[in-house]
Protein backbone atom coordinates (compact mmCIF):
# COMPACT_ATOMS: atom_id res chain seq x y z
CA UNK A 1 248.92 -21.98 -10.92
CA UNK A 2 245.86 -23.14 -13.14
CA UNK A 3 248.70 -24.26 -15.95
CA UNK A 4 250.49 -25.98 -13.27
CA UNK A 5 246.84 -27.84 -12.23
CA UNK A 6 245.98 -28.42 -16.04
CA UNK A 7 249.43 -30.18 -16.53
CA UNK A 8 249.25 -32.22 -13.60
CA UNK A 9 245.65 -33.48 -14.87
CA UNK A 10 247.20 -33.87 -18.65
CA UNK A 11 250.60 -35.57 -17.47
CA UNK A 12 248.20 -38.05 -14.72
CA UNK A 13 246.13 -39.20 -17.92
CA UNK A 14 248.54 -39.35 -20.13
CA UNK A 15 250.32 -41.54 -17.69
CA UNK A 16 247.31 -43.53 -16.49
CA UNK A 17 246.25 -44.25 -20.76
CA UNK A 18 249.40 -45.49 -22.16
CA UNK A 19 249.54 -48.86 -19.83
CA UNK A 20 245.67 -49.39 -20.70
CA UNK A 21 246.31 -49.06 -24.49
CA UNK A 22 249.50 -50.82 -23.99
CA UNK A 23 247.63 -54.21 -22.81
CA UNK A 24 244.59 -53.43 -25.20
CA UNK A 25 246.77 -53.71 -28.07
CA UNK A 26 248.93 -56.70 -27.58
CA UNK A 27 246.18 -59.82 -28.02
CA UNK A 28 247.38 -62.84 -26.55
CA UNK A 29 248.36 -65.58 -30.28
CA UNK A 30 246.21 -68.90 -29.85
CA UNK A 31 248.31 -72.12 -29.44
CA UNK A 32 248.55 -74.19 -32.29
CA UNK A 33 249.33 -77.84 -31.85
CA UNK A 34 252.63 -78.29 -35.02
CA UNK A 35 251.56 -80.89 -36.93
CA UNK A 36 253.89 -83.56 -39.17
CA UNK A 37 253.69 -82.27 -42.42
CA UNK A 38 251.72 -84.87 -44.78
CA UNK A 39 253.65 -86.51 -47.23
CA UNK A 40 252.30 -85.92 -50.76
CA UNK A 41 250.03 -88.63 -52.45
CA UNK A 42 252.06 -91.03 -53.65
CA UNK A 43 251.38 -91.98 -57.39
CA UNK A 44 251.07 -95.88 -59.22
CA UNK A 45 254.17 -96.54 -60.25
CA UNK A 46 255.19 -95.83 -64.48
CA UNK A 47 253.71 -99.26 -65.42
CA UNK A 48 251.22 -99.81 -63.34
CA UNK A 49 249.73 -96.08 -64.59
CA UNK A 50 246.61 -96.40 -66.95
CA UNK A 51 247.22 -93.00 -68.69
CA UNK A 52 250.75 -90.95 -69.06
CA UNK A 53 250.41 -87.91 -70.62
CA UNK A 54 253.85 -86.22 -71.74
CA UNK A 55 254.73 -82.67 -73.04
CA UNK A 56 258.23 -82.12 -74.63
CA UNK A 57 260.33 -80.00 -72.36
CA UNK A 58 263.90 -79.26 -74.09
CA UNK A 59 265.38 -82.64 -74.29
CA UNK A 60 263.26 -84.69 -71.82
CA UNK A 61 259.27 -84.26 -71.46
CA UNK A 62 257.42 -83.62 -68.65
CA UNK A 63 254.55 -85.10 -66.93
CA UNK A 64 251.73 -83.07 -67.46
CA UNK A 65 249.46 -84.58 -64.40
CA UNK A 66 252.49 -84.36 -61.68
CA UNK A 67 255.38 -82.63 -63.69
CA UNK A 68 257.83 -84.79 -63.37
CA UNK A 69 260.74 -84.80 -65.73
CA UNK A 70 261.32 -88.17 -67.80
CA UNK A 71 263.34 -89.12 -70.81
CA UNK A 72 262.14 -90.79 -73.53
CA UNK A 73 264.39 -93.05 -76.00
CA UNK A 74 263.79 -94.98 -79.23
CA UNK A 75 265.97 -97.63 -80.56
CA UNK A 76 264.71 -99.71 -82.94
CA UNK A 77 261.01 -101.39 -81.95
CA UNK A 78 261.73 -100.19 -78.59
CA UNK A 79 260.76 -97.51 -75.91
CA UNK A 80 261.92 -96.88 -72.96
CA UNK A 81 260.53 -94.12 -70.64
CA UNK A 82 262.74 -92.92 -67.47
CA UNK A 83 261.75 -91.10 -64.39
CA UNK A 84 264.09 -88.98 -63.47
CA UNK A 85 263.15 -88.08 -60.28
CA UNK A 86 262.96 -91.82 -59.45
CA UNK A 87 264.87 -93.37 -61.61
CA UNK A 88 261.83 -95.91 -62.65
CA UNK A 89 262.58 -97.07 -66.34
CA UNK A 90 259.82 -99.17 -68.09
CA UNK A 91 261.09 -100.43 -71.87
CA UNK A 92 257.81 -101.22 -74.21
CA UNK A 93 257.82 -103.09 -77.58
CA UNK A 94 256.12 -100.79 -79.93
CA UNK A 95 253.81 -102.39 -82.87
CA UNK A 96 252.33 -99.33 -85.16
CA UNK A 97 250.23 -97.70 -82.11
CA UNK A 98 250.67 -100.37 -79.69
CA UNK A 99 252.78 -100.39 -76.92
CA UNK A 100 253.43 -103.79 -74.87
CA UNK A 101 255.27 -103.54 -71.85
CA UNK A 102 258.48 -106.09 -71.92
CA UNK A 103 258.01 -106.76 -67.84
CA UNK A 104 254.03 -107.63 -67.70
CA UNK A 105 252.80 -107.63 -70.96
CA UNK A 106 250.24 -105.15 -70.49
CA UNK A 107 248.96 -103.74 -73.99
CA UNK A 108 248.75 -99.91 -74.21
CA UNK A 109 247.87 -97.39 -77.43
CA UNK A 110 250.27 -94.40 -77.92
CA UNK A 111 249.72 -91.01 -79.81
CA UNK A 112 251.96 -88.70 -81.00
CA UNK A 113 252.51 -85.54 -82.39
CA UNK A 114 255.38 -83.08 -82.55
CA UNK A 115 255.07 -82.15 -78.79
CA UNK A 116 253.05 -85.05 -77.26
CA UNK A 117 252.83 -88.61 -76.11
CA UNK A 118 249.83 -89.69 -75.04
CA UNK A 119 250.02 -93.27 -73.63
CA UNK A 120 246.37 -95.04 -72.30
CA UNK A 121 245.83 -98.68 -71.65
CA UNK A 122 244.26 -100.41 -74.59
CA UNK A 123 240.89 -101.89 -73.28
């Protein structure tokens, strides 16, 4: 008789716990309001940039401010550099270390070494 009493107790607080710890465990998630994802900054366009600094990446080079991929071709006393992610292409009359862009004129200096362009705006 006292196991049958004992059980009872046991079984009534076993029974009595479980929904307690069942609620105690599950906390209620805070809404969130979604928000539009923001678009990334968007950067000057390839001429109007005051500084484009390029690292050789197998055939093309690659941006080494927002890594974007562009391809780079001599002919003759000219350069022309291609985006291309966007397709942008900016051709530049080159003089020793000066670049001038065909489209606005603007006057730019250009270093380079086996890996590297470096392209600034001549002040």
């Amino acid at each position: 008789m006292k196991n049958l009493i004992l059980f009872s107790i046991i079984a009534a607080m076993v029974i009595c716990a479980a929904p307690v710890l069942a609620e105690d465990s599950a906390q209620p998630t805070p809404f969130t309001f979604l928000k539009d994802p923001t678009p990334p900054p968007q950067l000057p366009s390839l001429a109007e940039r005051t500084t484009i600094d390029l690292r050789r990446d197998g055939d093309t080079y690659k941006d080494k401010e927002t890594g974007e991929k562009y391809k780079v071709t001599e002919v003759g006393t000219t350069i022309t550099i291609k985006n291309l992610q966007t397709g942008e292409k900016v051709k530049y009359r080159v003089s020793g270390e000066t670049l001038t862009n065909k489209d606005t004129g603007q006057k730019l200096k250009i270093k380079r070494d086996g890996t590297n362009i470096t392209i600034t705006r001549k002040d």
